[in-house]
Protein backbone atom coordinates (compact mmCIF):
# COMPACT_ATOMS: atom_id res chain seq x y z
CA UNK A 1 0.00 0.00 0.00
CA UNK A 2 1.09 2.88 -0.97
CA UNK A 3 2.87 6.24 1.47
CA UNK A 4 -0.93 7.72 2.89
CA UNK A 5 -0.87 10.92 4.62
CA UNK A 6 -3.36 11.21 7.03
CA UNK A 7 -4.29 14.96 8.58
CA UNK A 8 -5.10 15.04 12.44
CA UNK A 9 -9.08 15.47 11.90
CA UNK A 10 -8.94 12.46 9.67
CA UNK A 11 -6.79 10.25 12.19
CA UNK A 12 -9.88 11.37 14.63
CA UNK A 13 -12.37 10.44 12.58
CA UNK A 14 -10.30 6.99 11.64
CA UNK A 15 -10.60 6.09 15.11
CA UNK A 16 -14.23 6.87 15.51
CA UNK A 17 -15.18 4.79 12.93
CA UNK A 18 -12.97 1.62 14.39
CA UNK A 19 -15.12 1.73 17.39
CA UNK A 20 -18.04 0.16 15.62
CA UNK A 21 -18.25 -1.98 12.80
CA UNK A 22 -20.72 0.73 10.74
CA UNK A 23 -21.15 4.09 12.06
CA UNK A 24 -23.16 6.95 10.77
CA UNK A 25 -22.37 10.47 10.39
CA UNK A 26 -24.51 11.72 12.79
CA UNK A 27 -23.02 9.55 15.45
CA UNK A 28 -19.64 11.10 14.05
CA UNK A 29 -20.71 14.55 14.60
CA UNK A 30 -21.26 13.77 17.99
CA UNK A 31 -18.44 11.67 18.90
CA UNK A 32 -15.70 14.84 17.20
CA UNK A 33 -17.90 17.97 17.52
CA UNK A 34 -17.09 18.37 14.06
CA UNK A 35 -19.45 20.43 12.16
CA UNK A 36 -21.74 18.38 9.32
CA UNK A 37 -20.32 20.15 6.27
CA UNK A 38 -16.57 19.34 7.80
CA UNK A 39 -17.28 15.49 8.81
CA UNK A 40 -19.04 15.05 5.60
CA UNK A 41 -15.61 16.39 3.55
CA UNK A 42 -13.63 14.09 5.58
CA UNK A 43 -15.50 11.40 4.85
CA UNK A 44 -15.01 11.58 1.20
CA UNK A 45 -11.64 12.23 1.44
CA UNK A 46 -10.77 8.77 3.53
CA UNK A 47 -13.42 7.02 0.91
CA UNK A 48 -11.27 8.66 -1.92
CA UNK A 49 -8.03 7.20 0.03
CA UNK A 50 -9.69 3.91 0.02
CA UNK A 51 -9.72 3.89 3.39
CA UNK A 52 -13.29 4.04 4.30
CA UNK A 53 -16.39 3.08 2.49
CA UNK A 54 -19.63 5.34 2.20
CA UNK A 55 -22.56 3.79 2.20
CA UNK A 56 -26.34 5.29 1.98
CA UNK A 57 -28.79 3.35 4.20
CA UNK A 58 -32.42 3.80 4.79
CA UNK A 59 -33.49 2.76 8.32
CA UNK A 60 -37.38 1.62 9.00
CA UNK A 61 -38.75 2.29 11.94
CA UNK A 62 -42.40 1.23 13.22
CA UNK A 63 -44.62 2.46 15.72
CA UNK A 64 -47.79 1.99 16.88
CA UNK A 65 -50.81 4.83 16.17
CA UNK A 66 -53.04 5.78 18.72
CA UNK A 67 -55.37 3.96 17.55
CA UNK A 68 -52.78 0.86 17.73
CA UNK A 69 -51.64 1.91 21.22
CA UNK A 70 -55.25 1.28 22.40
CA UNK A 71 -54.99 -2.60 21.17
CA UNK A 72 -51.96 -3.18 22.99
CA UNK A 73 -53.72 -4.82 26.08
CA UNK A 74 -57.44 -5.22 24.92
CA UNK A 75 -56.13 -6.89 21.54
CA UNK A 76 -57.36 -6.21 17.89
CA UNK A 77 -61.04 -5.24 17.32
CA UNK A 78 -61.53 -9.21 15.64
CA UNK A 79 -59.26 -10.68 19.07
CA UNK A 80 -62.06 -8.63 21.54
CA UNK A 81 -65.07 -9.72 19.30
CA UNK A 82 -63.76 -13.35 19.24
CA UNK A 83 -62.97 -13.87 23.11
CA UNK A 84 -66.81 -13.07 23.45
CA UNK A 85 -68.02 -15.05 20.59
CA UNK A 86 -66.36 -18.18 21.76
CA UNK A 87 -68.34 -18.46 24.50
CA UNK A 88 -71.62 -19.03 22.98
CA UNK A 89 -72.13 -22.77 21.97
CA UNK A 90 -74.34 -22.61 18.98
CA UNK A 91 -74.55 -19.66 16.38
CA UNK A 92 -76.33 -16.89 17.51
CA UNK A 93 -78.30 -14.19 15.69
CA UNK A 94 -75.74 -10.94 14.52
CA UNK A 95 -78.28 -8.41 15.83
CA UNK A 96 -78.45 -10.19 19.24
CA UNK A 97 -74.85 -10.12 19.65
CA UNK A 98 -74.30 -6.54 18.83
CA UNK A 99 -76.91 -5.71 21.41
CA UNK A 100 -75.66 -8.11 24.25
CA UNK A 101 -71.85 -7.96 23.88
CA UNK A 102 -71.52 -5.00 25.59
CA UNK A 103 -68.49 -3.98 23.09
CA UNK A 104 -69.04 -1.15 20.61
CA UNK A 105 -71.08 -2.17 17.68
CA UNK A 106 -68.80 0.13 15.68
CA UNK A 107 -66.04 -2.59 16.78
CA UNK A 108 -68.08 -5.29 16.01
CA UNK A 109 -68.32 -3.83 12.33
CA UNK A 110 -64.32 -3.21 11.80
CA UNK A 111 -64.56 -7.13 13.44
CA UNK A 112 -66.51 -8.87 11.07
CA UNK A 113 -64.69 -8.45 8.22
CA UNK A 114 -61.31 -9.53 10.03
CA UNK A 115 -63.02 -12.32 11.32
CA UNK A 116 -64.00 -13.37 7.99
CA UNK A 117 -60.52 -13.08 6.41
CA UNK A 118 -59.16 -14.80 8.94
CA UNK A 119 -61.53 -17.72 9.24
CA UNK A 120 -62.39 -17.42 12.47
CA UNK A 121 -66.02 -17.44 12.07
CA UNK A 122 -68.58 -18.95 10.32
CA UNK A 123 -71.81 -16.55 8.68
CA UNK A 124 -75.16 -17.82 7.79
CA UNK A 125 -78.04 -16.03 6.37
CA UNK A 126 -81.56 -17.72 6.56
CA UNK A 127 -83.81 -14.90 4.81
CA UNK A 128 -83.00 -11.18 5.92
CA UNK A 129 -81.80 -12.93 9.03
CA UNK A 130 -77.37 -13.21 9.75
CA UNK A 131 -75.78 -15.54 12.08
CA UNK A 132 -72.25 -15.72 13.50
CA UNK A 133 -70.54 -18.47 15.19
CA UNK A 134 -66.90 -18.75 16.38
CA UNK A 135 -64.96 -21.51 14.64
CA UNK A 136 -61.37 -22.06 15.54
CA UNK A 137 -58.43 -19.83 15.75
CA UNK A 138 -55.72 -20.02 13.96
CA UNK A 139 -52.32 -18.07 14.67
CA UNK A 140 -52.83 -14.55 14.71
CA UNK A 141 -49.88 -13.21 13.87
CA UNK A 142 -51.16 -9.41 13.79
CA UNK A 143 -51.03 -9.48 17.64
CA UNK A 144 -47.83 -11.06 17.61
CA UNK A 145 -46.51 -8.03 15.49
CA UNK A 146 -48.32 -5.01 17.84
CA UNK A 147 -46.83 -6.92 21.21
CA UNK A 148 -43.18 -7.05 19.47
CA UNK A 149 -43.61 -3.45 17.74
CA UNK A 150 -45.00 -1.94 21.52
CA UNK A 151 -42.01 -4.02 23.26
CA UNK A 152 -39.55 -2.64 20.50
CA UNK A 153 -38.82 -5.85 19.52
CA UNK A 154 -39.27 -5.71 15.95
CA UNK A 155 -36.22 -4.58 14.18
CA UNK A 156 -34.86 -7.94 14.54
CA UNK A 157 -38.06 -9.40 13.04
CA UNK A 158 -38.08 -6.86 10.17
CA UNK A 159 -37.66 -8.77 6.53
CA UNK A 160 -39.45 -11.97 7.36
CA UNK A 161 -42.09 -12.25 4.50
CA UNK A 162 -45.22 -13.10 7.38
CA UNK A 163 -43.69 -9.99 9.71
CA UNK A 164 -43.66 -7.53 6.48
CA UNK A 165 -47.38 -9.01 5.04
CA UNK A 166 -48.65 -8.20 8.92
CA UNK A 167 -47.19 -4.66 9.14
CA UNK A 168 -48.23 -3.90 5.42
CA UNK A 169 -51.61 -4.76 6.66
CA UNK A 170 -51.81 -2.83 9.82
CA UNK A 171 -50.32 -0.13 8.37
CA UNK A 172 -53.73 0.42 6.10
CA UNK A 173 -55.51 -0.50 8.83
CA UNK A 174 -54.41 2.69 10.23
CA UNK A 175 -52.76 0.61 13.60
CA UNK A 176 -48.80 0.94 12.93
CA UNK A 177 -46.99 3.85 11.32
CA UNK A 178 -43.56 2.89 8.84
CA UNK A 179 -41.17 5.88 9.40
CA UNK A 180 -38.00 5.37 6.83
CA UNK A 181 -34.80 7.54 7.38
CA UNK A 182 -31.93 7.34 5.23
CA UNK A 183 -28.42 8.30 6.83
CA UNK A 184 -24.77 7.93 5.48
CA UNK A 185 -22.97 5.24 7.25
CA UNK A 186 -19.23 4.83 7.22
CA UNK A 187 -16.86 1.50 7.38
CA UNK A 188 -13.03 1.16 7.20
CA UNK A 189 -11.88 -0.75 4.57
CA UNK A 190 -9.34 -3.52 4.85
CA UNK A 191 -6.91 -0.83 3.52
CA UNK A 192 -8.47 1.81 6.96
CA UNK A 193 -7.98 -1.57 8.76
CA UNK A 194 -4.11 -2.16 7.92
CA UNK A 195 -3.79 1.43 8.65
CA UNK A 196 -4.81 1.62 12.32
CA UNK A 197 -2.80 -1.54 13.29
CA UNK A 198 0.15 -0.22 11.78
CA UNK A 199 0.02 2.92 13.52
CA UNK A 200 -0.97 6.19 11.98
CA UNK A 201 1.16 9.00 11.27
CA UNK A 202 -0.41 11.97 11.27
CA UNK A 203 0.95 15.05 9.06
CA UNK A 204 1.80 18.64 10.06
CA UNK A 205 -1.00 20.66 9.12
CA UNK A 206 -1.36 21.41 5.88
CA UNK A 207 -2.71 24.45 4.34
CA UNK A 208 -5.41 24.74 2.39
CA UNK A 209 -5.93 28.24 1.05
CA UNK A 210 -3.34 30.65 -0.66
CA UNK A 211 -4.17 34.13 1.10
CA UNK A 212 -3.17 37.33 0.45
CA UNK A 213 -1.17 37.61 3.87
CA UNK A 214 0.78 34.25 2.85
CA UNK A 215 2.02 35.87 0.02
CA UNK A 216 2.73 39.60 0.74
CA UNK A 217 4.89 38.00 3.85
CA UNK A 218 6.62 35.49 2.09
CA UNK A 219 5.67 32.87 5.04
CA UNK A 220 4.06 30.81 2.49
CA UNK A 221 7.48 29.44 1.31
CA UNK A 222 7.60 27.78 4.57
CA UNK A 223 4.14 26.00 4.66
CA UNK A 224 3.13 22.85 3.34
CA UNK A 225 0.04 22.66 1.13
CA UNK A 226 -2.98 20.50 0.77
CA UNK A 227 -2.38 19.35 -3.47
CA UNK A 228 -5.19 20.15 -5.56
CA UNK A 229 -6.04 17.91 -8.35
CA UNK A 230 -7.58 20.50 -10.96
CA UNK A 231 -8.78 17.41 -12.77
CA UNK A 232 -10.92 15.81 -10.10
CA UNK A 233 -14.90 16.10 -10.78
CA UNK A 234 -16.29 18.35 -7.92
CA UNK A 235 -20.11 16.96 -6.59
CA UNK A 236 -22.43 20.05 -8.57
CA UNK A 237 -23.41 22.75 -5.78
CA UNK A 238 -27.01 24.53 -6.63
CA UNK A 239 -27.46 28.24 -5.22
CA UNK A 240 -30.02 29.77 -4.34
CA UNK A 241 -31.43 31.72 -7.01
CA UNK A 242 -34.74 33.37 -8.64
CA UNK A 243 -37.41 31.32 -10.24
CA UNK A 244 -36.52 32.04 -14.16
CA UNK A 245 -39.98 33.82 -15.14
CA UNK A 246 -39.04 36.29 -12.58
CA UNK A 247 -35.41 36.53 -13.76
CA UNK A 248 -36.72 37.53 -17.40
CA UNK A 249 -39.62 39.81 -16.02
CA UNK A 250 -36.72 41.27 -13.94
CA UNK A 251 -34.83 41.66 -17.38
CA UNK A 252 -38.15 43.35 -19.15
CA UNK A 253 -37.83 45.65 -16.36
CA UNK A 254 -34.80 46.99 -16.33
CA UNK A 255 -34.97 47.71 -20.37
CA UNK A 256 -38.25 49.69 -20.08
CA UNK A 257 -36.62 51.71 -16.99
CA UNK A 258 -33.85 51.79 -19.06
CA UNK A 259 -35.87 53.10 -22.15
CA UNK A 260 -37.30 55.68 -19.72
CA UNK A 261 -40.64 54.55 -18.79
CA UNK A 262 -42.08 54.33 -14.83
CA UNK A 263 -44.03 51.05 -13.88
CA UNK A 264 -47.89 51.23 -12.79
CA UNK A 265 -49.90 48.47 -11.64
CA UNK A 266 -53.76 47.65 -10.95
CA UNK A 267 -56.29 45.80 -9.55
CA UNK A 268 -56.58 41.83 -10.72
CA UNK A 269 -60.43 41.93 -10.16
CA UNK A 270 -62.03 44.70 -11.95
CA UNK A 271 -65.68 46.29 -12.93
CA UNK A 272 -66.85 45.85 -16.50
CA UNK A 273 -66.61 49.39 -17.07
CA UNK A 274 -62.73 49.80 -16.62
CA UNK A 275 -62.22 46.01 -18.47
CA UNK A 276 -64.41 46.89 -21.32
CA UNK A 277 -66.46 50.00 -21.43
CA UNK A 278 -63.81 52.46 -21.27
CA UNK A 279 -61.61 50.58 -24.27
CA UNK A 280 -65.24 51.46 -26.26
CA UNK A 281 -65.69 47.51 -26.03
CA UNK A 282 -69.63 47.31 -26.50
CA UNK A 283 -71.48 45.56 -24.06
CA UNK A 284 -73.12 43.03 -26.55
CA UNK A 285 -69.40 41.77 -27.10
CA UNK A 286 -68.79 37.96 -27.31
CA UNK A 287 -65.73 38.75 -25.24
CA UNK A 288 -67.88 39.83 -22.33
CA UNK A 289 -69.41 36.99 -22.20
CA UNK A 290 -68.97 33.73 -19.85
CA UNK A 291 -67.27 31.92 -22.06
CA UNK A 292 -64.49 34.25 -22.28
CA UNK A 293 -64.49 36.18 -19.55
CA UNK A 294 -64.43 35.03 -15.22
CA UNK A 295 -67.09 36.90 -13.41
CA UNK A 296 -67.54 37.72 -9.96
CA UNK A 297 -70.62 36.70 -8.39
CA UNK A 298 -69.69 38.64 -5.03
CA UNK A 299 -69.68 41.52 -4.78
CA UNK A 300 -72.58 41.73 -7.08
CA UNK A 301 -71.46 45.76 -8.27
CA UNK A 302 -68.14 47.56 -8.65
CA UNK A 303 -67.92 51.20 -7.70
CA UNK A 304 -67.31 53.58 -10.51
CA UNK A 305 -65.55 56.17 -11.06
CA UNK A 306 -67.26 60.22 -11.26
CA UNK A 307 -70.30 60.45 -12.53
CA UNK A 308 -69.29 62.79 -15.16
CA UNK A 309 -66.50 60.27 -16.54
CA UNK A 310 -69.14 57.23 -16.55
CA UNK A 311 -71.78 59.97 -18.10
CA UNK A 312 -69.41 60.71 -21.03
CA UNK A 313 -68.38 57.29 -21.62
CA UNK A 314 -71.76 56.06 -21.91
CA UNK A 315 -72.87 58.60 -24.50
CA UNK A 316 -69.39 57.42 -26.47
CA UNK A 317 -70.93 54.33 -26.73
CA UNK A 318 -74.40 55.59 -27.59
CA UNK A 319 -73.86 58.27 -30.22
CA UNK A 320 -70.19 59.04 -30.09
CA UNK A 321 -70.13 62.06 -28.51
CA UNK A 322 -67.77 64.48 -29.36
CA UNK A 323 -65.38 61.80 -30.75
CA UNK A 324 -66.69 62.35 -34.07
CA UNK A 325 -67.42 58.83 -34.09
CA UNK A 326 -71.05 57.38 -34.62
CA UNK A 327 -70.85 55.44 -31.14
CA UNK A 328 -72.46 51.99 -31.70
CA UNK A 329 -76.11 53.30 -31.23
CA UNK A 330 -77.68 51.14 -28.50
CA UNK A 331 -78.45 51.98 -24.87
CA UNK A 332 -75.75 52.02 -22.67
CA UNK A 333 -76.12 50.22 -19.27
CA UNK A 334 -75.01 51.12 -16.02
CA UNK A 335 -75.73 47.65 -14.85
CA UNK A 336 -73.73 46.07 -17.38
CA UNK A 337 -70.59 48.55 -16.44
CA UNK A 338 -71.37 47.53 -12.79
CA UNK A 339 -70.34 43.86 -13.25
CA UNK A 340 -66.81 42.51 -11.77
CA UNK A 341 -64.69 39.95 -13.63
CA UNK A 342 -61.00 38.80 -13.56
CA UNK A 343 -59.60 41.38 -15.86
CA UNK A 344 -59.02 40.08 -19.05
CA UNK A 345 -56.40 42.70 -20.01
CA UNK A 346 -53.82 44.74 -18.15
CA UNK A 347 -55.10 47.67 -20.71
CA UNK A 348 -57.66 48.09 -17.61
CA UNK A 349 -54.72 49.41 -15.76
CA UNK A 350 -53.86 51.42 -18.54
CA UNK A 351 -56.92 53.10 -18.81
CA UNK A 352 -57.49 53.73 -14.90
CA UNK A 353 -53.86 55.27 -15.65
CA UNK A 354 -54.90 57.42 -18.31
CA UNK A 355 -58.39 58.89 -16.14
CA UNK A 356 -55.50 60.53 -13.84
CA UNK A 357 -53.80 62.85 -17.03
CA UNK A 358 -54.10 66.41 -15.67
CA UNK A 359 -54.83 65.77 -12.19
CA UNK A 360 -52.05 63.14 -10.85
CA UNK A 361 -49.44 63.63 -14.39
CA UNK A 362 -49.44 65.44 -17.33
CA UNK A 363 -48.35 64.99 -20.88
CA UNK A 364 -45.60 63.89 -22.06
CA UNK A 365 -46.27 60.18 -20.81
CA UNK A 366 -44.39 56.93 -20.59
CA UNK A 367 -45.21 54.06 -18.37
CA UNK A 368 -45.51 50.16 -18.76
CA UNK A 369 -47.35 47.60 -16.93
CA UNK A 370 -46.22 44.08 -16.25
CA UNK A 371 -48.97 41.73 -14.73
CA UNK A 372 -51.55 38.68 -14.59
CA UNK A 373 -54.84 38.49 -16.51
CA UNK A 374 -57.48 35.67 -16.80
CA UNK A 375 -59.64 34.61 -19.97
CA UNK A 376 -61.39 31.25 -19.87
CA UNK A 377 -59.49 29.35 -22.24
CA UNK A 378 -59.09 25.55 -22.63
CA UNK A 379 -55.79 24.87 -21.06
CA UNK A 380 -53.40 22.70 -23.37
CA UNK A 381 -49.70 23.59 -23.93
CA UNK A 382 -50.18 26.65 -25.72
CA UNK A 383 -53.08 28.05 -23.37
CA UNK A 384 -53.34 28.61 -20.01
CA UNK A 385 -56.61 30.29 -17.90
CA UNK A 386 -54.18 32.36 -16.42
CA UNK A 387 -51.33 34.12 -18.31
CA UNK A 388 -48.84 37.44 -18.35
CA UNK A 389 -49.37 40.25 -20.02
CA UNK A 390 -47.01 42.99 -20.97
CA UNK A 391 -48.01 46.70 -21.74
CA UNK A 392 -47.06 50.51 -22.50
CA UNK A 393 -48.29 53.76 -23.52
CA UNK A 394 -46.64 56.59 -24.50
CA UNK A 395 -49.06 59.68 -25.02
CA UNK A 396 -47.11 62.94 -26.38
CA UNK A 397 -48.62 65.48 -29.09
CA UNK A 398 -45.59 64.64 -31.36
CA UNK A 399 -45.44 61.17 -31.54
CA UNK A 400 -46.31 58.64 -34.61
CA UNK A 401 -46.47 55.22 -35.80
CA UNK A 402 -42.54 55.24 -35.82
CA UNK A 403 -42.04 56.22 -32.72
CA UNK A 404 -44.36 53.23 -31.26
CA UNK A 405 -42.52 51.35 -34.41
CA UNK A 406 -39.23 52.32 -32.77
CA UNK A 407 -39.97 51.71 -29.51
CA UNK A 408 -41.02 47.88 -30.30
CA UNK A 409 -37.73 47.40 -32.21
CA UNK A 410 -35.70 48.63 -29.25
CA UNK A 411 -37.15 46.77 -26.70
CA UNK A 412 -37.31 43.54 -28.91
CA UNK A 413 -33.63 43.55 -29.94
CA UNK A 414 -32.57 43.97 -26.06
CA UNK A 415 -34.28 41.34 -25.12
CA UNK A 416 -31.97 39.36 -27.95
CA UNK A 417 -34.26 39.23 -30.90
CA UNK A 418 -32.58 40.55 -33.83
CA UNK A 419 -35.22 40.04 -36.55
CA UNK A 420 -38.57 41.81 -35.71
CA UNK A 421 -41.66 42.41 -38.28
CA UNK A 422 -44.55 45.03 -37.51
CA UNK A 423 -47.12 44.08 -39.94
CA UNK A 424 -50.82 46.01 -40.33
CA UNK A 425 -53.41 44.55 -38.38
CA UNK A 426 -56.80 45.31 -36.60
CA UNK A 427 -57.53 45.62 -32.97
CA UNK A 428 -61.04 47.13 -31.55
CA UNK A 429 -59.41 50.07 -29.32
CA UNK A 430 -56.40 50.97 -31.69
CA UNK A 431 -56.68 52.95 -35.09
CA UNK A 432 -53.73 52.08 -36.96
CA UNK A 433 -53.41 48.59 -35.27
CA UNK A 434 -50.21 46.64 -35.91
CA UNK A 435 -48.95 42.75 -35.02
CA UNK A 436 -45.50 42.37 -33.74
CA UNK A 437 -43.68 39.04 -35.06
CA UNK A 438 -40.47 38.16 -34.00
CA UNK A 439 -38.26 35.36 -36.08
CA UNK A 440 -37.34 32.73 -33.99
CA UNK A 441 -34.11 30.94 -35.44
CA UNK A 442 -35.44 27.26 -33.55
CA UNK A 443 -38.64 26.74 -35.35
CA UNK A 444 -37.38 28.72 -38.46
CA UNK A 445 -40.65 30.85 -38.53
CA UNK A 446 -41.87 33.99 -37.48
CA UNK A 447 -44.35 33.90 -34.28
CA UNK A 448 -46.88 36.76 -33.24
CA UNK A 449 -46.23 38.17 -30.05
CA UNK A 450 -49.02 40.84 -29.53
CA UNK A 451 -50.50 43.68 -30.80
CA UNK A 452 -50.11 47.50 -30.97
CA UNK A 453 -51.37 50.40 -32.20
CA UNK A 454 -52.83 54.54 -31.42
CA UNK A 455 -55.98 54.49 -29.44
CA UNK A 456 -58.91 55.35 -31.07
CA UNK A 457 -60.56 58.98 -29.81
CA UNK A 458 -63.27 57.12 -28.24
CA UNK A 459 -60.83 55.97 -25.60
CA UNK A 460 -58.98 58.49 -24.96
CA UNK A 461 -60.95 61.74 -25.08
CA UNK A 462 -63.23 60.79 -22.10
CA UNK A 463 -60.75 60.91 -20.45
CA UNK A 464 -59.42 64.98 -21.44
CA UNK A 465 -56.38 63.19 -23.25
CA UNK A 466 -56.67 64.71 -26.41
CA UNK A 467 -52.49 63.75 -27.05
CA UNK A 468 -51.96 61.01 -29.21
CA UNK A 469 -51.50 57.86 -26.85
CA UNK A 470 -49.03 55.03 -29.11
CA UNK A 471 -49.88 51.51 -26.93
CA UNK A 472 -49.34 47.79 -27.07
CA UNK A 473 -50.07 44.88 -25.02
CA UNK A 474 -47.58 41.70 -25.96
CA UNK A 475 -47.76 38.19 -24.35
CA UNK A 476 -45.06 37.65 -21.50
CA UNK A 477 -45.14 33.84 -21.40
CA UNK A 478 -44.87 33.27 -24.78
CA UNK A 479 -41.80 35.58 -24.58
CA UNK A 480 -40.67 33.49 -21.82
CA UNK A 481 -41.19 30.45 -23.36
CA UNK A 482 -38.98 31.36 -25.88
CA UNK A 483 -36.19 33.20 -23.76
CA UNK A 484 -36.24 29.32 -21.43
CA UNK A 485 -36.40 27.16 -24.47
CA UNK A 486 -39.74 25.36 -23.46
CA UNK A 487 -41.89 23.63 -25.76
CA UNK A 488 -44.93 23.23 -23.46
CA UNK A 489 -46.56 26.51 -21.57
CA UNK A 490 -47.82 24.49 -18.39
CA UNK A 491 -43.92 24.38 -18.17
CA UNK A 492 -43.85 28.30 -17.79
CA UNK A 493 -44.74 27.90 -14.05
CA UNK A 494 -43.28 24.19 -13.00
CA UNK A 495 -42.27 23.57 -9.74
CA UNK A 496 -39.93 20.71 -11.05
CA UNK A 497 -36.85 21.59 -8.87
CA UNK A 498 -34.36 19.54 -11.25
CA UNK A 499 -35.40 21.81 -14.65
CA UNK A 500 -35.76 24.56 -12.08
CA UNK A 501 -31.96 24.26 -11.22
CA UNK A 502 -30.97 23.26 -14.67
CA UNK A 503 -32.63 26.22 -16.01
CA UNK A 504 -29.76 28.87 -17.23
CA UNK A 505 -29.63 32.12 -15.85
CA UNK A 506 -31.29 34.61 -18.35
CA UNK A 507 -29.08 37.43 -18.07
């Protein structure tokens, strides 16, 4: 065998483990005072010295319930039944027994069925009449296990095929309780063995860190070092970290603060009015109804904003006001506007945001929203009932379709997408509307991310904006999806701790 050098903490932890013929680490901790992290690095350093041998071993340990602790002395509900039973010499009617027993007929019940299994008694039925009469007993090895398990007698029991059939029984039964624990034991090795009888020679303490002070001094000339194999495989250490949706809704962040826009946020349950009536959504819209939308049965009514706001937006519906629009010429409803729902949109924050220009902020404008919304979709792995959503407004006098153009590019391309398309397209609130599609080298294709476009008058002059407002609202998870490399959008939220760890950092 070949020249070992063995440090002082390992010779300790040598002669710990020659005590016994297995010990585990938890036992070593307590024998050295060693700290886990340290007795656990020693360890692998004898096992890589072939002097000790790591092993992983799960430990069983059974105890009784308290339901099983209560059949300790009075014996299993079939055992009590059976001692009684015995004693009558003929069969007996069931209903007569339950009545004169004097046990519990809910034991009696648990009973029969035991007694049955285990052929202890015979049943008759004549009619709508049952009988029961004790036969013979047979072993019973169920009480043999609860006396052993209550004596702590069973570990040395444990494996036998009758012993684990009893406790597997019990254990559904609800009377025994199977606590596993799995510890690291440690055993010397014929090589640890040779070792210790040949005395060990323990080693000057070795250094293990290069510091600053070592070599500004010098005094690291004079020291002897622990050697460091740079080729060894190191055991993979996961951090702490950020779930990855947050780390690239952190990243969206920081470019539109960087771009110079503020965050705002809103409510998650909203009225009807902000969700839909203020975006000049009508309220005969198949969007408003059940199938798309989650309503709120309680509280039956949302409070709404001024009068004079709800007044004009109501007449924008109706005839247009001073939009120059036709409105869409039907009664507006207050009760309809009343109505909560999960919003839908995050534009509902937008909007709320927009009701405060003049009194809270004026023009110019720049602020984005990053949040949850709810529509009732079918979920598969492209929907889910509950999604991200992603939105901005700037409102300037100045501004065009090239600045909101612009803006999309930027953001895009710092998030890494270099190829981005902004193709004409129609939403209800925006007049030019546009689709943003981003190529995505992995499927070779161009995907749709969201759309964009200047809101209409109807939606912004009720509120005194009379600025042009350039918005967009763009799907987060599909943008995660694609920043994570998933396939599957249920995957957008997993709680699977290995792809959680594997995951790369975004930024």
């Amino acid at each position: 065998m070949p020249s070992i050098t063995i440090t002082k903490d390992q010779s300790e932890i040598l002669k710990v483990i020659e005590k016994k013929d297995e010990i585990s680490q938890r036992d070593i901790i307590k024998a050295t005072k060693f700290d886990q992290v340290k007795v656990a690095r020693i360890i692998l350093e004898l096992s890589e010295n072939g002097l000790v041998d790591s092993i992983e071993k799960t430990e069983r340990q059974v105890i009784l319930t308290n339901e099983g602790q209560k059949y300790v002395e009075k014996g299993l509900p079939e055992k009590q039944v059976f001692s009684i039973l015995k004693k009558e010499k003929d069969r007996i009617l069931l209903e007569d027994f339950k009545e004169n027993s004097g046990l519990d007929p809910q034991l009696i019940n648990i009973a029969i069925g035991w007694l049955r299994r285990k052929n202890w008694a015979d049943f008759t039925k004549e009619g709508k009449k049952s009988y029961i009469k004790a036969k013979e007993p047979t072993q019973d090895i169920d009480e043999e296990v609860i006396r052993d398990v209550a004596k702590k007698d069973i570990a040395e029991k444990l494996g036998q095929p009758s012993i684990e059939d009893s406790i597997k029984n019990l254990k559904k039964r609800g009377i025994l309780e199977v606590i596993e624990t799995r510890s690291r034991i440690a055993k010397l090795t014929s090589e640890g063995l040779k070792l210790l009888k040949e005395g060990i020679k323990v080693q000057a303490k070795m250094e293990t860190t290069l510091t600053p002070k070592m070599i500004i001094t010098g005094s690291w000339k004079k020291k002897k070092f622990k050697p460091y194999d740079p080729t060894e495989d190191v055991p993979i250490t996961y951090f702490g970290r950020k779930h990855p949706v947050i780390e690239v809704i952190n990243e969206l962040r920081e470019i539109f603060l960087e771009m110079g826009f503020k965050e705002i946020r809103g409510p998650i349950i909203e009225s009807e009015f902000w969700n839909f009536d203020a975006l000049f959504q009508p309220q005969d819209h198949p969007a408003r109804e059940l199938a798309d939308t989650f309503k709120i049965a309680k509280p039956s009514k949302a409070k709404l904003p001024a009068k004079d706001l709800v007044d004009v937006v109501a007449k924008t519906h109706e005839n247009g006001w001073k939009t120059k629009s036709t409105g869409w010429g039907y009664k507006w409803q207050m009760s309809e506007a009343e109505k909560l729902c999960l919003r839908t949109h995050t534009t509902a924050t937008t909007c709320r945001h927009l009701s405060k220009a003049y009194k809270e902020w004026t023009p110019p404008e720049k602020v984005f929203s990053i949040d949850r919304v709810y529509r009732n979709e079918a979920i598969d792995y492209t929907h889910l009932a509950e999604f991200m959503q992603f939105e901005g407004i700037i409102v300037d006098e100045k501004v065009t379709l090239r600045d909101l153009m612009g803006n999309l590019k930027t953001f895009y391309g710092k998030m890494g997408f270099k190829k981005i398309r902004l193709i004409p397209s129609f939403y209800p609130y925006t007049e030019p509307s546009m689709s943003t599609l981003i190529y995505v080298d992995k499927f070779k294709t161009w995907i749709e991310m969201g759309g964009s476009g200047i809101f209409r008058p109807e939606v912004t002059l009720p509120f005194g904006v009379k600025e042009k407002v350039l918005a967009w609202g763009q799907g987060l998870d599909r943008l995660v999806m694609l920043k994570l490399d998933l396939d599957d959008i249920r995957e957008v939220y997993s709680t699977n701790i290995d792809r959680l760890r594997k995951t790369p950092i975004v930024f």
